[in-house]
C-alpha atoms as a PDB file:
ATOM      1  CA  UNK A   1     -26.733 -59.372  -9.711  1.00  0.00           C
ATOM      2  CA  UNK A   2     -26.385 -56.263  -8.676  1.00  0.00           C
ATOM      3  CA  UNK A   3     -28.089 -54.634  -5.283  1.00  0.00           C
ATOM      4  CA  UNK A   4     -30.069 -51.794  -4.971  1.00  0.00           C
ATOM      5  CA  UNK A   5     -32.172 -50.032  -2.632  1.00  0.00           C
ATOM      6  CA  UNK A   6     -35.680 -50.457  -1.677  1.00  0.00           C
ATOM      7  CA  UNK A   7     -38.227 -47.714  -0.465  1.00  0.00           C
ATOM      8  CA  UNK A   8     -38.008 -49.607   2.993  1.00  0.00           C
ATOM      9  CA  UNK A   9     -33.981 -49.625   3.519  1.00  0.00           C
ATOM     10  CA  UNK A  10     -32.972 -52.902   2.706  1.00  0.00           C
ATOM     11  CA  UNK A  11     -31.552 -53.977  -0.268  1.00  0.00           C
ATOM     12  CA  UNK A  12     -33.529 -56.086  -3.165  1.00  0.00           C
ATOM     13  CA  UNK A  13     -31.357 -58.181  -5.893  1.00  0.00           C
ATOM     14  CA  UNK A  14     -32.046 -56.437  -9.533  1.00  0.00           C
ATOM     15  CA  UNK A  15     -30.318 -58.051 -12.949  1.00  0.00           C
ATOM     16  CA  UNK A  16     -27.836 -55.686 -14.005  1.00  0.00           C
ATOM     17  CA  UNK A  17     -28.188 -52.878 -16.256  1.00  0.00           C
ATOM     18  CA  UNK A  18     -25.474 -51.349 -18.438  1.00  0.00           C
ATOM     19  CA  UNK A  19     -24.963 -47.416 -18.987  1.00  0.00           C
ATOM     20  CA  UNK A  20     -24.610 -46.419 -22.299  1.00  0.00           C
ATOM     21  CA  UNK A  21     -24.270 -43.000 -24.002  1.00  0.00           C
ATOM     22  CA  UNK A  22     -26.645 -43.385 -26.411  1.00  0.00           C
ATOM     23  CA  UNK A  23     -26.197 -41.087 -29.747  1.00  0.00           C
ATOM     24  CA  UNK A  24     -27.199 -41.034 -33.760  1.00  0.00           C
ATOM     25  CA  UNK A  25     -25.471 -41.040 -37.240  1.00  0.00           C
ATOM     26  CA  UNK A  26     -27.543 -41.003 -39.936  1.00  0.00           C
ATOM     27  CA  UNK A  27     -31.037 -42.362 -38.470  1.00  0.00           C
ATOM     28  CA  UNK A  28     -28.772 -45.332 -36.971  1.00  0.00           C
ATOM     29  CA  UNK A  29     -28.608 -45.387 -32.942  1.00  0.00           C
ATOM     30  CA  UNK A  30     -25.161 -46.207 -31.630  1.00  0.00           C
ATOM     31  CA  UNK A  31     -23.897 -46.427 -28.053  1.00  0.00           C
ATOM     32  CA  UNK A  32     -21.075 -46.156 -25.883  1.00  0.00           C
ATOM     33  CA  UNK A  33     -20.540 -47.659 -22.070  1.00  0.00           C
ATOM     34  CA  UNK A  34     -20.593 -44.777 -19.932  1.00  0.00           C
ATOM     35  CA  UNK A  35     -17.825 -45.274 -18.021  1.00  0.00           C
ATOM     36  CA  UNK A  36     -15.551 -45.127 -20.677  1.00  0.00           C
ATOM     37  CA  UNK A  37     -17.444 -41.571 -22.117  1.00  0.00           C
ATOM     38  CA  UNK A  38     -15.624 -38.793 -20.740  1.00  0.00           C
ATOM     39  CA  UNK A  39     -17.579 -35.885 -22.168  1.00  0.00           C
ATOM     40  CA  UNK A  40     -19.574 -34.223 -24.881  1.00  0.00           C
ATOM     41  CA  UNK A  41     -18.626 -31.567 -26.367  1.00  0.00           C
ATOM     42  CA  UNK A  42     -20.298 -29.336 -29.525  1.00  0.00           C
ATOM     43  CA  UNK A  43     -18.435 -29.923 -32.867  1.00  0.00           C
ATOM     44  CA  UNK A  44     -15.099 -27.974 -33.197  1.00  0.00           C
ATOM     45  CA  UNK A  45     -12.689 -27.627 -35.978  1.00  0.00           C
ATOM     46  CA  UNK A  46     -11.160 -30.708 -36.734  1.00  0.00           C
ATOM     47  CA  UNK A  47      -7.223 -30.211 -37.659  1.00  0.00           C
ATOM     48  CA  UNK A  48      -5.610 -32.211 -40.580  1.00  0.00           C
ATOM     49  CA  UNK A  49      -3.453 -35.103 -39.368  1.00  0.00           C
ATOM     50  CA  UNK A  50      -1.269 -36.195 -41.904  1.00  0.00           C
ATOM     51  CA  UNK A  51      -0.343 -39.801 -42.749  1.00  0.00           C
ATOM     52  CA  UNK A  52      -2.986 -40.726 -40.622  1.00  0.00           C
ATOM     53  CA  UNK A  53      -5.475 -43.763 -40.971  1.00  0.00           C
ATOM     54  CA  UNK A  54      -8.455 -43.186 -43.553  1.00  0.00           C
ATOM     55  CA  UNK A  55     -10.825 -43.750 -40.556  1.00  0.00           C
ATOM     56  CA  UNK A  56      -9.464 -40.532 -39.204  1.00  0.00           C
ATOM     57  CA  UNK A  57     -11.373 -37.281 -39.642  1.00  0.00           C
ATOM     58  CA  UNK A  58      -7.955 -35.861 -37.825  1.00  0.00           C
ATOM     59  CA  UNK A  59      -7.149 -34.393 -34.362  1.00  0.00           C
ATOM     60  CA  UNK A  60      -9.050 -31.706 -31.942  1.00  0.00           C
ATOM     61  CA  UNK A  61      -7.247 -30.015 -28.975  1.00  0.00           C
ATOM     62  CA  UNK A  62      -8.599 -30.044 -26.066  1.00  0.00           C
ATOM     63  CA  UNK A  63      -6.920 -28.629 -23.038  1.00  0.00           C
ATOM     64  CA  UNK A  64      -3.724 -29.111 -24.444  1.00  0.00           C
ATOM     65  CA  UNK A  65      -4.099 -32.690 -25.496  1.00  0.00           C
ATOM     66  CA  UNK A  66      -4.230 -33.729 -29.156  1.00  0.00           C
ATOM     67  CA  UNK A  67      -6.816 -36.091 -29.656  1.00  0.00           C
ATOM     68  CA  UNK A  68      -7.885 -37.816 -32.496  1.00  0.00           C
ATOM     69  CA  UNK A  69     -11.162 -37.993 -34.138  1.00  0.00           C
ATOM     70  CA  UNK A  70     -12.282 -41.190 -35.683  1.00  0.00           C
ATOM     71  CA  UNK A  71     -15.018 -41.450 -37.809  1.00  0.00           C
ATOM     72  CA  UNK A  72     -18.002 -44.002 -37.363  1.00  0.00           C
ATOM     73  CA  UNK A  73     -18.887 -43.314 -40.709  1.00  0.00           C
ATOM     74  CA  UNK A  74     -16.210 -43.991 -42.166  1.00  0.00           C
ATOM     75  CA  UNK A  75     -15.284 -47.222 -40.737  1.00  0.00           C
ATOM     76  CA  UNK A  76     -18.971 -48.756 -41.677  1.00  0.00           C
ATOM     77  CA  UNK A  77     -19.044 -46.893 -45.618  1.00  0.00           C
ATOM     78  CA  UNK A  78     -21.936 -44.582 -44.962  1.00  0.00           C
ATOM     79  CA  UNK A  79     -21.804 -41.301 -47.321  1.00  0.00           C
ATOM     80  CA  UNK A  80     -19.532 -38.479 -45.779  1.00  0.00           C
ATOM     81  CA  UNK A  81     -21.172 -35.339 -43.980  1.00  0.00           C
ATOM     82  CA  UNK A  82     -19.752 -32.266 -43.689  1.00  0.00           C
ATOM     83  CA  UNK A  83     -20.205 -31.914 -39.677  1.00  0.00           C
ATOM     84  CA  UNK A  84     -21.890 -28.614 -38.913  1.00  0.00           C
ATOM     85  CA  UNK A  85     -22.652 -26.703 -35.645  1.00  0.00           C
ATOM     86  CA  UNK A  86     -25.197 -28.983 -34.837  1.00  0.00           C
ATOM     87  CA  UNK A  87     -22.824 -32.022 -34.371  1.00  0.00           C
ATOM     88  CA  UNK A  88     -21.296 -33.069 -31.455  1.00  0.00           C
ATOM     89  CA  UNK A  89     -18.216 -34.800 -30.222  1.00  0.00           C
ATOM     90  CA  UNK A  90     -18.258 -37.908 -28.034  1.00  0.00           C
ATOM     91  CA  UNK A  91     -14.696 -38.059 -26.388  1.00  0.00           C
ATOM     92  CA  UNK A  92     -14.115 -41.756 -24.851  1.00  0.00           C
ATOM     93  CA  UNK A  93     -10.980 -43.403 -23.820  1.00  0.00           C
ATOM     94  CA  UNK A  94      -9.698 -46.793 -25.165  1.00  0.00           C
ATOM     95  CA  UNK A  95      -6.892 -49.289 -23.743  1.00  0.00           C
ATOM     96  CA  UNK A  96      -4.671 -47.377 -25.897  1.00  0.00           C
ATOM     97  CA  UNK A  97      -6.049 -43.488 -26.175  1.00  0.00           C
ATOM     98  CA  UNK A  98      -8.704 -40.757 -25.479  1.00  0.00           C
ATOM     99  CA  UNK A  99     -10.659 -40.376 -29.133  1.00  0.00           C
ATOM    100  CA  UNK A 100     -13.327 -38.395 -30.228  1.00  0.00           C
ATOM    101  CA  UNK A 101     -16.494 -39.089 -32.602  1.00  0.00           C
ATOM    102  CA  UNK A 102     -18.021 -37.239 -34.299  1.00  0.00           C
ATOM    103  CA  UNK A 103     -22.102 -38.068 -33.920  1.00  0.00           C
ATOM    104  CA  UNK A 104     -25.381 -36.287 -35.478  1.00  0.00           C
ATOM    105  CA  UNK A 105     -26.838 -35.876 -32.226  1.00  0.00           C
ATOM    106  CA  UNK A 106     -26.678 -37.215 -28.641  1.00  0.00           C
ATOM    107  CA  UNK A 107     -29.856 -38.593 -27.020  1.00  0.00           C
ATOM    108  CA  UNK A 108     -28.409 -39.093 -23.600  1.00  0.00           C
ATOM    109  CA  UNK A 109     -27.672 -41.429 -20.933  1.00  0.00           C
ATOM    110  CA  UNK A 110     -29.789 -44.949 -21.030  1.00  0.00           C
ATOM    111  CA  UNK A 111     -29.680 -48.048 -18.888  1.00  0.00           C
ATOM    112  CA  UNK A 112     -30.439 -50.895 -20.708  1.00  0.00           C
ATOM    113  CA  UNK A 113     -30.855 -54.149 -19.061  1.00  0.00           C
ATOM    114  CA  UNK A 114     -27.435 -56.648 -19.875  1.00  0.00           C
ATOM    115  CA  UNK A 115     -30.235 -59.725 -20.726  1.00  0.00           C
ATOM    116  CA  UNK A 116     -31.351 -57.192 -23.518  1.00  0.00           C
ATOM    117  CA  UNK A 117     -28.104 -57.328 -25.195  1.00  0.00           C
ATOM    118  CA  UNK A 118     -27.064 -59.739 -27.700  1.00  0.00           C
ATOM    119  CA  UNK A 119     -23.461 -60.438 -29.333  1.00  0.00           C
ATOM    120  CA  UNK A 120     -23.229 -59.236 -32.528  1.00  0.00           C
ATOM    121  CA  UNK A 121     -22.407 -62.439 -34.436  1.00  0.00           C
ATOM    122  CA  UNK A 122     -25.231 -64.090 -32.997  1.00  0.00           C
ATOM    123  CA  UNK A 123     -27.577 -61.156 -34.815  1.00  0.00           C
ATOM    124  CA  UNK A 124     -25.475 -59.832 -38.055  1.00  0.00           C
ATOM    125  CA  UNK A 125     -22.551 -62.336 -38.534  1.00  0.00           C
ATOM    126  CA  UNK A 126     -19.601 -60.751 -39.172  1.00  0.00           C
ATOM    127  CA  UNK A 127     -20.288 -57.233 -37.757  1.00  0.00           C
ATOM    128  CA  UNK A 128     -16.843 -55.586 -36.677  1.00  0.00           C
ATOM    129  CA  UNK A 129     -16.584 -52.947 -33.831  1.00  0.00           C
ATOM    130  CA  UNK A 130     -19.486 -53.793 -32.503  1.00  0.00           C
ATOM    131  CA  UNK A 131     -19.447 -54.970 -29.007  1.00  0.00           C
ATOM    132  CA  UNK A 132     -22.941 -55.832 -28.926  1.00  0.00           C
ATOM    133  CA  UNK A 133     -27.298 -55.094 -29.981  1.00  0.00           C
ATOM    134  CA  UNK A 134     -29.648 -54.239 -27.490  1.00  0.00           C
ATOM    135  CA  UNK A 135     -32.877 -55.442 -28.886  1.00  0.00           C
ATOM    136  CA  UNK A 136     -35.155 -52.170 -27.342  1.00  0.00           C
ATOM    137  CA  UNK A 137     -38.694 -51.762 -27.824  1.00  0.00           C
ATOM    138  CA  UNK A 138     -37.533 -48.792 -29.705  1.00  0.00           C
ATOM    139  CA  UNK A 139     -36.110 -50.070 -31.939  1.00  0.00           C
ATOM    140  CA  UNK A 140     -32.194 -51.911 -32.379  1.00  0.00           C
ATOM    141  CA  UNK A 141     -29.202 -49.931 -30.616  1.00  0.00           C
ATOM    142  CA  UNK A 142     -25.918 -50.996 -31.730  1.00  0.00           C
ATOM    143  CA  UNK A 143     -22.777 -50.393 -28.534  1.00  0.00           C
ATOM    144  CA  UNK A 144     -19.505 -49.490 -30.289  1.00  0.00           C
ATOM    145  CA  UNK A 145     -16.327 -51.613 -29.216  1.00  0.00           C
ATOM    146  CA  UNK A 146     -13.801 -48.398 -29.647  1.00  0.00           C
ATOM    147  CA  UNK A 147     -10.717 -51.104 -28.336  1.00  0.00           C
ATOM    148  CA  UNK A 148     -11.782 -53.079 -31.730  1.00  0.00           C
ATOM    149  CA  UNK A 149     -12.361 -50.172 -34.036  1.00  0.00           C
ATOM    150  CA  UNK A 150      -8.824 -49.793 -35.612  1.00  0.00           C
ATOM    151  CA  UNK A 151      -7.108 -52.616 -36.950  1.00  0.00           C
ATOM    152  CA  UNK A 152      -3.510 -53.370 -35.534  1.00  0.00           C
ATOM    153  CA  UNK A 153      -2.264 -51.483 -38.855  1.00  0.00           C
ATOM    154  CA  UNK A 154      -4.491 -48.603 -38.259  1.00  0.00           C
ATOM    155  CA  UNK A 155      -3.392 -48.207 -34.223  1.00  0.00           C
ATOM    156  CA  UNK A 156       0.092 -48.725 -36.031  1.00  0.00           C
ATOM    157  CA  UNK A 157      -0.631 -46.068 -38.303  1.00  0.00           C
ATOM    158  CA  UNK A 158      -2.501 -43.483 -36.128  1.00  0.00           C
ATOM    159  CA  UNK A 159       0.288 -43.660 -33.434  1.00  0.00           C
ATOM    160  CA  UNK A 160       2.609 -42.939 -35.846  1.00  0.00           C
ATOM    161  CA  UNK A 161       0.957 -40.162 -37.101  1.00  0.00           C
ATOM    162  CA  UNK A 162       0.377 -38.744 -33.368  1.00  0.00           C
ATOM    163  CA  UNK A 163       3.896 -39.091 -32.798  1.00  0.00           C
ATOM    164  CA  UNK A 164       4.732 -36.933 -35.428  1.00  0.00           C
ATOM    165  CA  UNK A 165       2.756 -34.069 -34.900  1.00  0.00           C
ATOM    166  CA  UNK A 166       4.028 -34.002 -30.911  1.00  0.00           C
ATOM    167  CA  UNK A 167       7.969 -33.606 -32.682  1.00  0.00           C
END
């Protein structure tokens, strides 16, 4: 449980909510925790990045740091879209990396109740890189698990590929 304040000073117990970064693809609603979103920025040229994963669109530079961009689509087989100006770029870190994704649009910041969120398997068995589904009144939201989203080959792959562009 997590405190917060009342109107009167004191402090009130309150179940816990979770931040997400709450964005589309396709009419789909996906999610990120906040904490690990580090910005949005407005789609950019995406650079080639050879010998790279096929879940990678490529690599963006931003302030002097190549970062990759992996695609949501992609990984779950949805058709391709050439990402216009009215894209954006979600840039979130993992254990490993900082990665961007390219999204449709961004809603915006939403706290959604932990109780409202179920694990995947227990809703679509066998969902990958999901970390879980937040049953809203809305309608389902589905919160990315971007430390699960490349296989070990594909981290293999994608550092490799890094490494050689930094030579």
């Amino acid at each position: 449980m997590t405190p917060t304040r009342s109107g009167s000073g004191g402090t009130t117990p309150q179940s816990s909510v979770l931040g997400l970064v709450v964005f589309t693809i396709e009419p789909q609603r996906y999610a990120l925790p906040l904490p690990a979103t580090e910005r949005i920025l407005p789609m950019v040229a995406v650079s080639p990045l050879p010998k790279a994963p096929d879940v990678a669109l490529g690599v963006i530079n931003l302030h002097g740091t190549v970062i990759p961009v992996l695609d949501i689509r992609r990984r779950f087989g949805l058709p391709p879209r050439n990402y216009g100006p009215s894209a954006h770029l979600v840039v979130a870190r993992t254990v490993r990396r900082t990665v961007a994704l390219p999204v449709d649009e961004v809603l915006g910041v939403r706290e959604v109740p932990a109780e409202a969120v179920a694990e995947p398997g227990r809703v679509l068995p066998g969902i990958g890189h999901v970390a879980g589904i937040a049953a809203l009144e809305d309608g389902l939201l589905f919160i990315q698990d971007l430390d699960a989203f490349l296989s070990l080959d594909e981290e293999h792959v994608l550092a490799e590929a890094l490494q050689e562009i930094r030579r």
